[in-house]
Protein backbone atom coordinates (compact mmCIF):
# COMPACT_ATOMS: atom_id res chain seq x y z
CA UNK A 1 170.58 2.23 -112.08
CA UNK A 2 172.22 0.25 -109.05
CA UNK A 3 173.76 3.72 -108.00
CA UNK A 4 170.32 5.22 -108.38
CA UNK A 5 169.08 2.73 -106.20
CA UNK A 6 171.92 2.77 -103.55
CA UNK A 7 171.18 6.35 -103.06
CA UNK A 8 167.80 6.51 -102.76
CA UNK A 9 167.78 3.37 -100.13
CA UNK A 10 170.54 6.10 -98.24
CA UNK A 11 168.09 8.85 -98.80
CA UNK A 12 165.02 6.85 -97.08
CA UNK A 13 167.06 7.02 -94.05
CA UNK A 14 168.26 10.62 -93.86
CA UNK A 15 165.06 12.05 -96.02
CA UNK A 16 165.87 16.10 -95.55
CA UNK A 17 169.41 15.56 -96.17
CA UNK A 18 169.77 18.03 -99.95
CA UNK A 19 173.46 16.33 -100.83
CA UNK A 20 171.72 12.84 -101.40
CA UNK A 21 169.06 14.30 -103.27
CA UNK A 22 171.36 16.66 -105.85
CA UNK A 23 173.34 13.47 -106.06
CA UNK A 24 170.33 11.70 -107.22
CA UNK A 25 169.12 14.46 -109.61
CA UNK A 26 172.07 14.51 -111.17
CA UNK A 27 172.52 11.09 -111.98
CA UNK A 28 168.79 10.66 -113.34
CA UNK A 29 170.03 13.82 -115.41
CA UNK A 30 172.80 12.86 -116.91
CA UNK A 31 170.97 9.50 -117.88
CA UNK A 32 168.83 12.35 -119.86
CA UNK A 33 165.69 11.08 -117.25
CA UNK A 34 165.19 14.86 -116.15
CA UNK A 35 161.17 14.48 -115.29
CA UNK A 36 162.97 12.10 -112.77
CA UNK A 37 166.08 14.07 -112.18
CA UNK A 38 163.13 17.80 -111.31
CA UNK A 39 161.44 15.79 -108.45
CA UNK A 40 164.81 15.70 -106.41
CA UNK A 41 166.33 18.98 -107.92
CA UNK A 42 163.30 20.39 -106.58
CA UNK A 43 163.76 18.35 -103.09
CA UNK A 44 166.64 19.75 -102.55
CA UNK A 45 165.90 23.51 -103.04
CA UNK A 46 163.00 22.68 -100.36
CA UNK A 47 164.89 20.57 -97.72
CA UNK A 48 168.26 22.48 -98.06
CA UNK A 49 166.62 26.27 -98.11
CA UNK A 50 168.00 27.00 -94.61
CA UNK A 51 171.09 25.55 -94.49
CA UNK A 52 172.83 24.80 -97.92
CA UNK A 53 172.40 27.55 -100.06
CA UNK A 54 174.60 26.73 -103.10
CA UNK A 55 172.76 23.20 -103.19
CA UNK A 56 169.10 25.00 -103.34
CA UNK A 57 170.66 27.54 -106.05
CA UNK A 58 171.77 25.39 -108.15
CA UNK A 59 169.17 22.86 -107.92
CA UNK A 60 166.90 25.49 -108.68
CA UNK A 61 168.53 25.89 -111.69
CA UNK A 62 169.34 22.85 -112.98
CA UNK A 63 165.45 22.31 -112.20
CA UNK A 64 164.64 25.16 -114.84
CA UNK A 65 166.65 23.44 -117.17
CA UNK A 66 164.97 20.12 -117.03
CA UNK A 67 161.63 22.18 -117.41
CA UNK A 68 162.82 24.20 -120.15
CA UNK A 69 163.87 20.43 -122.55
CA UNK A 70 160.02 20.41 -122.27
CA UNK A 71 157.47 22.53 -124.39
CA UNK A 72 155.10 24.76 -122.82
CA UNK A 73 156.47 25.36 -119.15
CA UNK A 74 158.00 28.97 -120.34
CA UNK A 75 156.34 30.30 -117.15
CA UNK A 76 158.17 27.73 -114.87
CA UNK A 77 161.04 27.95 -116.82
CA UNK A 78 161.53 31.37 -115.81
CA UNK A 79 159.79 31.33 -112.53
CA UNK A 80 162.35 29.01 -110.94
CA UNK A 81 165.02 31.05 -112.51
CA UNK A 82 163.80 34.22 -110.98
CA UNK A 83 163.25 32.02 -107.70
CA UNK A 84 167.38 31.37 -107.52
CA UNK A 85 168.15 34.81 -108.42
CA UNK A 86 166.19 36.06 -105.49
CA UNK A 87 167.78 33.51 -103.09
CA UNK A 88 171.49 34.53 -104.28
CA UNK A 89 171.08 38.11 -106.25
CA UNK A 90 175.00 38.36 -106.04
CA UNK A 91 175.56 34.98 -108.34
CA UNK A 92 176.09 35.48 -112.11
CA UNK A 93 174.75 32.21 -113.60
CA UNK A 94 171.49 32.16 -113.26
CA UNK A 95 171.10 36.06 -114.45
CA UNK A 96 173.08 34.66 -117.69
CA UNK A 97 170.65 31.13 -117.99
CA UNK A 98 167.84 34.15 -117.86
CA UNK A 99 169.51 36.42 -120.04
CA UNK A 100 170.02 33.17 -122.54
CA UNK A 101 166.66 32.07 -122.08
CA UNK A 102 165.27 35.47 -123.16
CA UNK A 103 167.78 35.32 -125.99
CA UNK A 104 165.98 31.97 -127.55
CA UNK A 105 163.09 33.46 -127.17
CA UNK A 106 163.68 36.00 -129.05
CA UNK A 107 162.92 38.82 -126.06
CA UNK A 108 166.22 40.88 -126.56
CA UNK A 109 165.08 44.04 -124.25
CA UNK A 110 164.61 41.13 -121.59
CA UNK A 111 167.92 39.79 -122.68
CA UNK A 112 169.83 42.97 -122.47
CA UNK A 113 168.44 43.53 -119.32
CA UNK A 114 169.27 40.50 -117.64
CA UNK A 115 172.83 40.23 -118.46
CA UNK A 116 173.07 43.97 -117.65
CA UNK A 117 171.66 43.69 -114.39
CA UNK A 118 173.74 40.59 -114.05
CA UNK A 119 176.97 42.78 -114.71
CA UNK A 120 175.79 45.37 -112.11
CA UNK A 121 175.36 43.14 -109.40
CA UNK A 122 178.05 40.67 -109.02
CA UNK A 123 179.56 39.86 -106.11
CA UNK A 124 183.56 40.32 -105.16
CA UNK A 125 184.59 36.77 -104.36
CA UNK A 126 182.04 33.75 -104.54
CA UNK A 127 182.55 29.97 -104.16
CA UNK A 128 182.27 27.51 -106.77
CA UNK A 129 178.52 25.61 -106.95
CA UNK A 130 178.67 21.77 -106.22
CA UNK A 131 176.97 20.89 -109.84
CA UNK A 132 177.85 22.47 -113.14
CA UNK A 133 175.31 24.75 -114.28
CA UNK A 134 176.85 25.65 -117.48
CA UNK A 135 178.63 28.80 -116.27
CA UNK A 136 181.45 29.10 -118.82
CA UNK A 137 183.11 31.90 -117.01
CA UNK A 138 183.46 35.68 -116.17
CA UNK A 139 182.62 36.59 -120.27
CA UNK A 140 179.47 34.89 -120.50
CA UNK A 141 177.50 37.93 -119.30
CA UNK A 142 178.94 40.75 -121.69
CA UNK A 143 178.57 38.00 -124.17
CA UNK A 144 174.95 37.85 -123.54
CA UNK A 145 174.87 41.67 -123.74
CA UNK A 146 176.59 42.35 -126.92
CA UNK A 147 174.04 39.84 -128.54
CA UNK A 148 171.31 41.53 -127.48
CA UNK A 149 172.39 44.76 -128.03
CA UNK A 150 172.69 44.76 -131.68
CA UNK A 151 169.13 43.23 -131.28
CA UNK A 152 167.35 46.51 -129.75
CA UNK A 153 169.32 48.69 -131.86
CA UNK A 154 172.85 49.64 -129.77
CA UNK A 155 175.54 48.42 -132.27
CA UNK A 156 177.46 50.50 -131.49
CA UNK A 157 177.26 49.41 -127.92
CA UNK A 158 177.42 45.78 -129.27
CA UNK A 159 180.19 45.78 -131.86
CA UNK A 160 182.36 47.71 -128.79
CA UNK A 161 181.63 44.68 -126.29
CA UNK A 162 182.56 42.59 -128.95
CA UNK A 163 185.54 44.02 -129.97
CA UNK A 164 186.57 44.29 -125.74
CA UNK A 165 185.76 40.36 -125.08
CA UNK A 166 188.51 39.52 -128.51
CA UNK A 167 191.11 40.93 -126.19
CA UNK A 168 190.59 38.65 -123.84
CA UNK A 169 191.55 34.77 -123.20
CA UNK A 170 188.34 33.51 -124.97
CA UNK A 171 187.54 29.79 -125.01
CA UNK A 172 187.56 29.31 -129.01
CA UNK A 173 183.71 28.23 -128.95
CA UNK A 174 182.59 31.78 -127.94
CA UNK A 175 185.80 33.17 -129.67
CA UNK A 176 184.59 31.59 -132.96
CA UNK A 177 180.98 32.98 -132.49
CA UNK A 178 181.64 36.24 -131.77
CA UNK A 179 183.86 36.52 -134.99
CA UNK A 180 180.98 34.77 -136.79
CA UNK A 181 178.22 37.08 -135.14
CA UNK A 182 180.86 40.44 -136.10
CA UNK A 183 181.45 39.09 -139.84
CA UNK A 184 177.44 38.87 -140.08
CA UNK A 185 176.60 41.70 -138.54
CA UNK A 186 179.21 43.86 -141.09
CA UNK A 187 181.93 44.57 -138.08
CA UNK A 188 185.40 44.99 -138.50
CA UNK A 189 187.36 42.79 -136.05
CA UNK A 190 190.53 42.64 -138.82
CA UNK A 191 192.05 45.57 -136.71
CA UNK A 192 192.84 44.22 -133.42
CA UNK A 193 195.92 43.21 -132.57
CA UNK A 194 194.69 39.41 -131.77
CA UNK A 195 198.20 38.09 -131.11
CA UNK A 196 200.49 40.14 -128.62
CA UNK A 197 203.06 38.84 -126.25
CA UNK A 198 200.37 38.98 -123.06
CA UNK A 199 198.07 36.92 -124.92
CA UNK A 200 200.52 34.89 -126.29
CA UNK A 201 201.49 33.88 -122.65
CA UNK A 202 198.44 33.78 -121.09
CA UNK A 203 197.45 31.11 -123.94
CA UNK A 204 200.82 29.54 -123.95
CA UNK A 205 202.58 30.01 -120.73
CA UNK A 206 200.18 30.81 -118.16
CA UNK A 207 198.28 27.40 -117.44
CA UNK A 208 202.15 25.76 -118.02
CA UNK A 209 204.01 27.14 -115.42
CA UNK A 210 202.88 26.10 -111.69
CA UNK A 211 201.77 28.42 -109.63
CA UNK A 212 199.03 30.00 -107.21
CA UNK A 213 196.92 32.79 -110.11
CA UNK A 214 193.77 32.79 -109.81
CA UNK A 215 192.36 32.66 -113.66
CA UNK A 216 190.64 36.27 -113.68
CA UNK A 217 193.31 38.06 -113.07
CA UNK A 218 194.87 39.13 -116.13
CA UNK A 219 191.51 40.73 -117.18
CA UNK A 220 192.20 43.26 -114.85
CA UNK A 221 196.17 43.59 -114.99
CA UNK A 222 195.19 44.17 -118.85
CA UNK A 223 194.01 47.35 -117.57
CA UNK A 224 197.04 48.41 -115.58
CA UNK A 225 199.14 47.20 -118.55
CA UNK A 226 197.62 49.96 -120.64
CA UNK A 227 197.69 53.26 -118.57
CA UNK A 228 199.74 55.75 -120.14
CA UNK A 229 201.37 56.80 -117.52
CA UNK A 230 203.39 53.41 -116.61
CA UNK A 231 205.34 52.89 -119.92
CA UNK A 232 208.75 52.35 -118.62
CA UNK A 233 210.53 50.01 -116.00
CA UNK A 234 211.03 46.54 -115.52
CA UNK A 235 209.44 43.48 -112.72
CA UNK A 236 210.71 42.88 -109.72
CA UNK A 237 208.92 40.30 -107.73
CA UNK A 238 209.94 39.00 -104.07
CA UNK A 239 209.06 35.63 -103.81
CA UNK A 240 208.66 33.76 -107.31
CA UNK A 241 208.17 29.94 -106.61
CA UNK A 242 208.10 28.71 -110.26
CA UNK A 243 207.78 32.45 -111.98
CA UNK A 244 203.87 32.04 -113.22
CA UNK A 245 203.48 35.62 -111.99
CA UNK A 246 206.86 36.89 -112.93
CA UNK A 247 206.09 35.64 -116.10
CA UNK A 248 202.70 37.14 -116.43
CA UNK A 249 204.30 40.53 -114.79
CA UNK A 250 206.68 40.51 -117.85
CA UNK A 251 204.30 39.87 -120.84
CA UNK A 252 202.88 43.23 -119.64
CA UNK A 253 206.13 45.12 -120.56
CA UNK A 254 206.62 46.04 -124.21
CA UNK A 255 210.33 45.37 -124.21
CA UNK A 256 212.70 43.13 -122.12
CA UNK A 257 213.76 45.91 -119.40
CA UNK A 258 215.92 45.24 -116.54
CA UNK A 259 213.73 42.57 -114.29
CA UNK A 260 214.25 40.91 -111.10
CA UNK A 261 213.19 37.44 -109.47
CA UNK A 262 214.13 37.01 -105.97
CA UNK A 263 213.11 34.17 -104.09
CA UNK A 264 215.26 31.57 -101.12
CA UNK A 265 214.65 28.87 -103.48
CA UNK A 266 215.95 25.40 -101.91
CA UNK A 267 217.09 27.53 -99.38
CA UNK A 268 213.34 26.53 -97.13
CA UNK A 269 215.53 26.59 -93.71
CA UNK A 270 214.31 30.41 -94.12
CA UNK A 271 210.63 29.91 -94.70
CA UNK A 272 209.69 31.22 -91.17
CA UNK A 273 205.76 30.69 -91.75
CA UNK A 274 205.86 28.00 -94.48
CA UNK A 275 204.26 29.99 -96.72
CA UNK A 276 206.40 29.22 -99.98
CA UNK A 277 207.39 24.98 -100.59
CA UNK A 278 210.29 22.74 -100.59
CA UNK A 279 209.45 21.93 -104.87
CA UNK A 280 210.71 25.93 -105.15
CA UNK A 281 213.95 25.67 -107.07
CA UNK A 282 216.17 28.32 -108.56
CA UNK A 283 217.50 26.19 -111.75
CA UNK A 284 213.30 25.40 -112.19
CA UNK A 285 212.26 28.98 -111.95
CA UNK A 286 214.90 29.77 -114.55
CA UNK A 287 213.90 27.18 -116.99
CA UNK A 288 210.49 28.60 -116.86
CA UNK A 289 211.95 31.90 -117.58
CA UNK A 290 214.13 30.23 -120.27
CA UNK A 291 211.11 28.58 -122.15
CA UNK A 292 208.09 31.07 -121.25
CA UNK A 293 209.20 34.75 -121.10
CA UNK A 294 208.04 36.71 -123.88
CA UNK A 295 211.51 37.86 -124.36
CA UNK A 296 213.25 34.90 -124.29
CA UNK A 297 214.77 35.86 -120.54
CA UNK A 298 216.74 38.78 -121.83
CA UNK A 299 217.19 41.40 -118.77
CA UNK A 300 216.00 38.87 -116.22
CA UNK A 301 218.28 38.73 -113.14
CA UNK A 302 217.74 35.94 -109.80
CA UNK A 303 218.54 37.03 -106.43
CA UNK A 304 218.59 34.60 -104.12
CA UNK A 305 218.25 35.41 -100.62
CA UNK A 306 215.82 36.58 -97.96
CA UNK A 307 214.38 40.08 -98.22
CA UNK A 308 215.31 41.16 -94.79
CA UNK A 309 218.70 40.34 -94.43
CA UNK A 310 221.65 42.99 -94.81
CA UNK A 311 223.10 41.94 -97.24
CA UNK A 312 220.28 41.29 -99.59
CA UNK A 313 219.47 45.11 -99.12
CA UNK A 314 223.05 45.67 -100.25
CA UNK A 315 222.53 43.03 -103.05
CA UNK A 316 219.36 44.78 -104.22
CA UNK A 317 221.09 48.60 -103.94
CA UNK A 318 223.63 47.42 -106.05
CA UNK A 319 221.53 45.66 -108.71
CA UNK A 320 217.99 47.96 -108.81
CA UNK A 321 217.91 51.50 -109.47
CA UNK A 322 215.64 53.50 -106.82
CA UNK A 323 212.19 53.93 -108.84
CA UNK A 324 213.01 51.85 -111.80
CA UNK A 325 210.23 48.92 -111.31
CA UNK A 326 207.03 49.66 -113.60
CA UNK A 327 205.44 46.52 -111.78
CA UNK A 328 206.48 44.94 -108.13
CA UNK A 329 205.09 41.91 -106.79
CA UNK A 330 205.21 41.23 -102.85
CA UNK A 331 204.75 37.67 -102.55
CA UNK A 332 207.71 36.33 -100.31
CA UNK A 333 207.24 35.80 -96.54
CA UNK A 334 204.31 36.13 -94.85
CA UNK A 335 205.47 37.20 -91.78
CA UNK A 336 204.47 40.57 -90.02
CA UNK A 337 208.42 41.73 -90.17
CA UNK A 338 208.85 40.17 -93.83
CA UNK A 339 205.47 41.98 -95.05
CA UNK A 340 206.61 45.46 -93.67
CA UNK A 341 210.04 44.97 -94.65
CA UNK A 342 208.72 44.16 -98.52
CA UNK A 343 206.53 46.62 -99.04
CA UNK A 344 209.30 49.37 -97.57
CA UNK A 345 211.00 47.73 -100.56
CA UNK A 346 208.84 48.33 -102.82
CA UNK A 347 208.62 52.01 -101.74
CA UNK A 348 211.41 52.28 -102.86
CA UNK A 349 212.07 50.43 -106.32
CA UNK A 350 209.16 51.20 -107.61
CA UNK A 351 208.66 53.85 -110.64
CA UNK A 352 206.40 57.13 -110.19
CA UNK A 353 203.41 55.68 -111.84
CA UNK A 354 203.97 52.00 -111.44
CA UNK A 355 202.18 49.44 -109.03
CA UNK A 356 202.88 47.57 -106.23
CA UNK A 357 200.56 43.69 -105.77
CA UNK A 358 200.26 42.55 -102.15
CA UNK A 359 199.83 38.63 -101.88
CA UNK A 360 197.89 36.89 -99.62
CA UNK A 361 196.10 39.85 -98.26
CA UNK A 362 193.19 38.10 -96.86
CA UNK A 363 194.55 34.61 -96.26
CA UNK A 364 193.62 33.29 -93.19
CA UNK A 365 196.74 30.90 -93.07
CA UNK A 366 199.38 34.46 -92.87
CA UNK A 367 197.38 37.11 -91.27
CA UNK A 368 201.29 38.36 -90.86
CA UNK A 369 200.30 40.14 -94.39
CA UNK A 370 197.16 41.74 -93.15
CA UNK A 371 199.69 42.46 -90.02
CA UNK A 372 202.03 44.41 -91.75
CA UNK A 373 200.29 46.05 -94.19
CA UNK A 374 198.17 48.30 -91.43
CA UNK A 375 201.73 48.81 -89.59
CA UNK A 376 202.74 50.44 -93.34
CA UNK A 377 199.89 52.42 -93.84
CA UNK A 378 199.37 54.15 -90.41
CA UNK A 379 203.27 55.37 -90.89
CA UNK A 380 201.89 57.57 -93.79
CA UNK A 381 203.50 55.59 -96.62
CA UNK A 382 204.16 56.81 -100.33
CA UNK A 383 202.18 54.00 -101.17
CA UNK A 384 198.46 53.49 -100.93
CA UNK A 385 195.51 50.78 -102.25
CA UNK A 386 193.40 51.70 -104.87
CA UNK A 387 192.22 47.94 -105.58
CA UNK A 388 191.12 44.52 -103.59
CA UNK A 389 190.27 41.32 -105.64
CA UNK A 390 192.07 38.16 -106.70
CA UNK A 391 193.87 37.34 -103.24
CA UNK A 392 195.54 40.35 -103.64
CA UNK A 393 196.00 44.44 -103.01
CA UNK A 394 197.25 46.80 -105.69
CA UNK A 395 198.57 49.81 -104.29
CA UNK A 396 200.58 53.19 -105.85
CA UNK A 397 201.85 55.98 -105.45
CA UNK A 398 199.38 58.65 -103.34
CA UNK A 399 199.87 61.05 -106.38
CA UNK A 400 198.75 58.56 -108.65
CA UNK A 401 195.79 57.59 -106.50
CA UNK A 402 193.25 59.17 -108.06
CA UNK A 403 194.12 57.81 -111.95
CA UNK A 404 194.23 54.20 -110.44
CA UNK A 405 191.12 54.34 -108.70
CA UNK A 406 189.33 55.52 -111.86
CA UNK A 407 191.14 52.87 -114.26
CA UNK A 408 189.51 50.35 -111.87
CA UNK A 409 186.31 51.25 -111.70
CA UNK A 410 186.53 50.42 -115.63
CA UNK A 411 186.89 46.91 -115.22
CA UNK A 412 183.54 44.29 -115.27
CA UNK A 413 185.03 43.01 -112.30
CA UNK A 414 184.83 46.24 -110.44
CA UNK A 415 181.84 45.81 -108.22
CA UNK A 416 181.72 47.88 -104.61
CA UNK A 417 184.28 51.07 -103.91
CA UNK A 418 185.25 50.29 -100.18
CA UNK A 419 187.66 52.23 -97.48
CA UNK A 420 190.05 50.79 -95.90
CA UNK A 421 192.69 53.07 -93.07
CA UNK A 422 191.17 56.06 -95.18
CA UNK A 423 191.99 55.00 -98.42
CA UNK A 424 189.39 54.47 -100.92
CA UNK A 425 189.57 51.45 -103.17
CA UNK A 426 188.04 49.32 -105.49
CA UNK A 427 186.95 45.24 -105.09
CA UNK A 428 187.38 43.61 -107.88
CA UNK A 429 186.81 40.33 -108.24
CA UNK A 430 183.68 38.31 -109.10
CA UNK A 431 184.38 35.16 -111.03
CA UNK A 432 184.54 31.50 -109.40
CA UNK A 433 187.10 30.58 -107.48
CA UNK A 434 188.71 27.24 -108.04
């Protein structure tokens, strides 16, 4: 209680200030004392409404939840929920608190409607909220969905979300429940393929190997993985670090073709724009490869160089056939010159249907990136963006264009279709980043 006491004595003295009071709330709350913890959730979304908007959000939230531990306040319940949806319409948690409210409540059209709308309207990129609001992630919405669906009479339309969230990195508490919700419902789940070399990874590998991913990316690389007209070639990134997207690049392939990882490595004397680190090692990266590639580092190769120099263009001539690379990652300097020079690279190597991923693209640190990419694309390039999201830009070939942009606009993720130098492409990102 001293802490309590501390902070209120701080709040007397600064009484609009919402960070004191969400502090407060939240201790009272975790003490389970929420009729003490509403007052100063409720403070906050009334001092801070101007001026710190994930504060208010939450707190308006986290309010509803202390309401809802009580019986009879349905109507606040949901009144404050709708009240932090209105304030940030973009956010996904409190359309899936709503949707799960519904949900115990037995309202399943209300349900279904919530999470749908929820699904509709997320935003590209949004920040993490400064208290946990029980958001487990970018699933939680279908989640909500598929439940309800079977409820209003769409199995079909359930048993298919289902069956599309298995395939995906589940936490084993909604993993578990959705198996359990399948075998009660009569679904057949026996036929997926539950354990394949990307998952594999992305359970085993993925959070082991350091490295800069952000965590909702391989939801929508599963989707590139898949396109039937990218079958063949091997990875070839420019600027691996430890190989965490390497890694993840190769557990896409279905056999170990002919890969490349080419980074300076200790060699930082080069690192023009400190974008990569001193830790970068070659004998690190290829222990990495040695313990984490799904095929055991057969057909990987290390360059080690810079991308610009002569003879690293001879080195790669001699070692990469021209259009051989199903999947190339640009991720090595971030200056103007090396961003050009890369993704003229990439022209090059890469395979008729396969795709190029721009790093960095919106980093303010290296606006180099940003730099080079609009000197590439007003020289009428082979290669143009279909997709935005995840700190980076996937581009293709122009004839491929079209395919792309439609296997994007599949994803949950896919939320706004933008132009950019007269391209159109998809964003698609809208999980927290952090």
């Amino acid at each position: 209680m001293q802490k309590i006491t501390d902070l209120i004595v701080e709040l007397s003295k600064d009484p609009f200030n919402p960070f004191l009071s969400t502090r407060i709330a939240e201790e009272y709350y975790h003490m389970g004392q929420t009729a003490s913890a509403v007052s100063f959730y409720l403070r906050t979304a009334e001092y801070g409404y101007y001026t710190h908007g994930e504060h208010v959000y939450a707190s308006l939230l986290k309010a509803a939840k202390c309401f809802d531990n009580q019986m009879g306040r349905e109507h606040t319940v949901r009144n404050l929920m709708e009240k932090a949806i209105a304030y940030s319409p973009k956010r996904p948690e409190a359309w899936f608190l709503l949707s799960r409210w519904y949900e115990r409540n037995q309202k399943w059209q209300e349900s279904y409607t919530a999470a749908e709308v929820g699904i509709q309207n997320l935003p590209s990129i949004f920040f993490p909220l400064p208290i946990d609001v029980e958001y487990a992630g970018d699933f939680v919405l279908p989640f909500q969905k598929g439940v309800a669906a079977w409820w209003i009479g769409r199995q079909d339309e359930s048993e298919q979300i289902f069956r599309n969230l298995l395939k995906q990195n589940l936490p084993d508490l909604y993993r578990n429940a959705i198996k359990s919700n399948m075998d009660r419902l009569n679904m057949s789940y026996e036929s997926l393929a539950e354990n394949n070399p990307y998952d594999d990874f992305l359970t085993n590998g993925f959070k082991s190997v350091p490295g800069w991913v952000l965590p909702d990316l391989p939801e929508f690389l599963r989707l590139l993985k898949d396109v039937p007209w990218n079958q063949t070639g091997g990875v070839f990134e420019i600027g691996v670090y430890m190989g965490r997207f390497f890694l993840l690049l190769r557990a896409m392939l279905d056999k170990p073709e002919l890969s490349f990882g080419m980074d300076i490595f200790e060699e930082q004397g080069l690192n023009l724009d400190f974008s990569g680190t001193d830790k970068a090692r070659q004998e690190i990266f290829a222990n990495y490869v040695n313990k984490y590639d799904v095929f055991n580092g057969e057909n990987v190769k290390v360059i080690k160089g810079d991308s610009t120099s002569s003879a690293t263009h001879a080195l790669l001539s001699q070692s990469i056939p021209e259009g051989s690379m199903r999947y190339i990652s640009v991720d090595g300097g971030h200056t103007k010159v090396h961003a050009l020079n890369d993704l003229r690279l990439a022209e090059k190597y890469i395979a008729d249907g396969g795709v190029v991923i721009l790093d960095d693209i919106l980093h303010p640190h290296w606006l180099g990136v940003m730099d080079g990419l609009v000197e590439y694309l007003s020289t009428h390039p082979t290669l143009v963006p279909f997709a935005i999201g995840h700190n980076k830009l996937f581009l293709c070939k122009y004839s491929y264009h079209k395919k792309y942009l439609e296997t994007a606009q599949k994803s949950s993720s896919a939320t706004k279709l933008v132009e950019f130098m007269g391209h159109k492409l998809w964003v698609v990102q809208w999980v927290n980043i952090g």
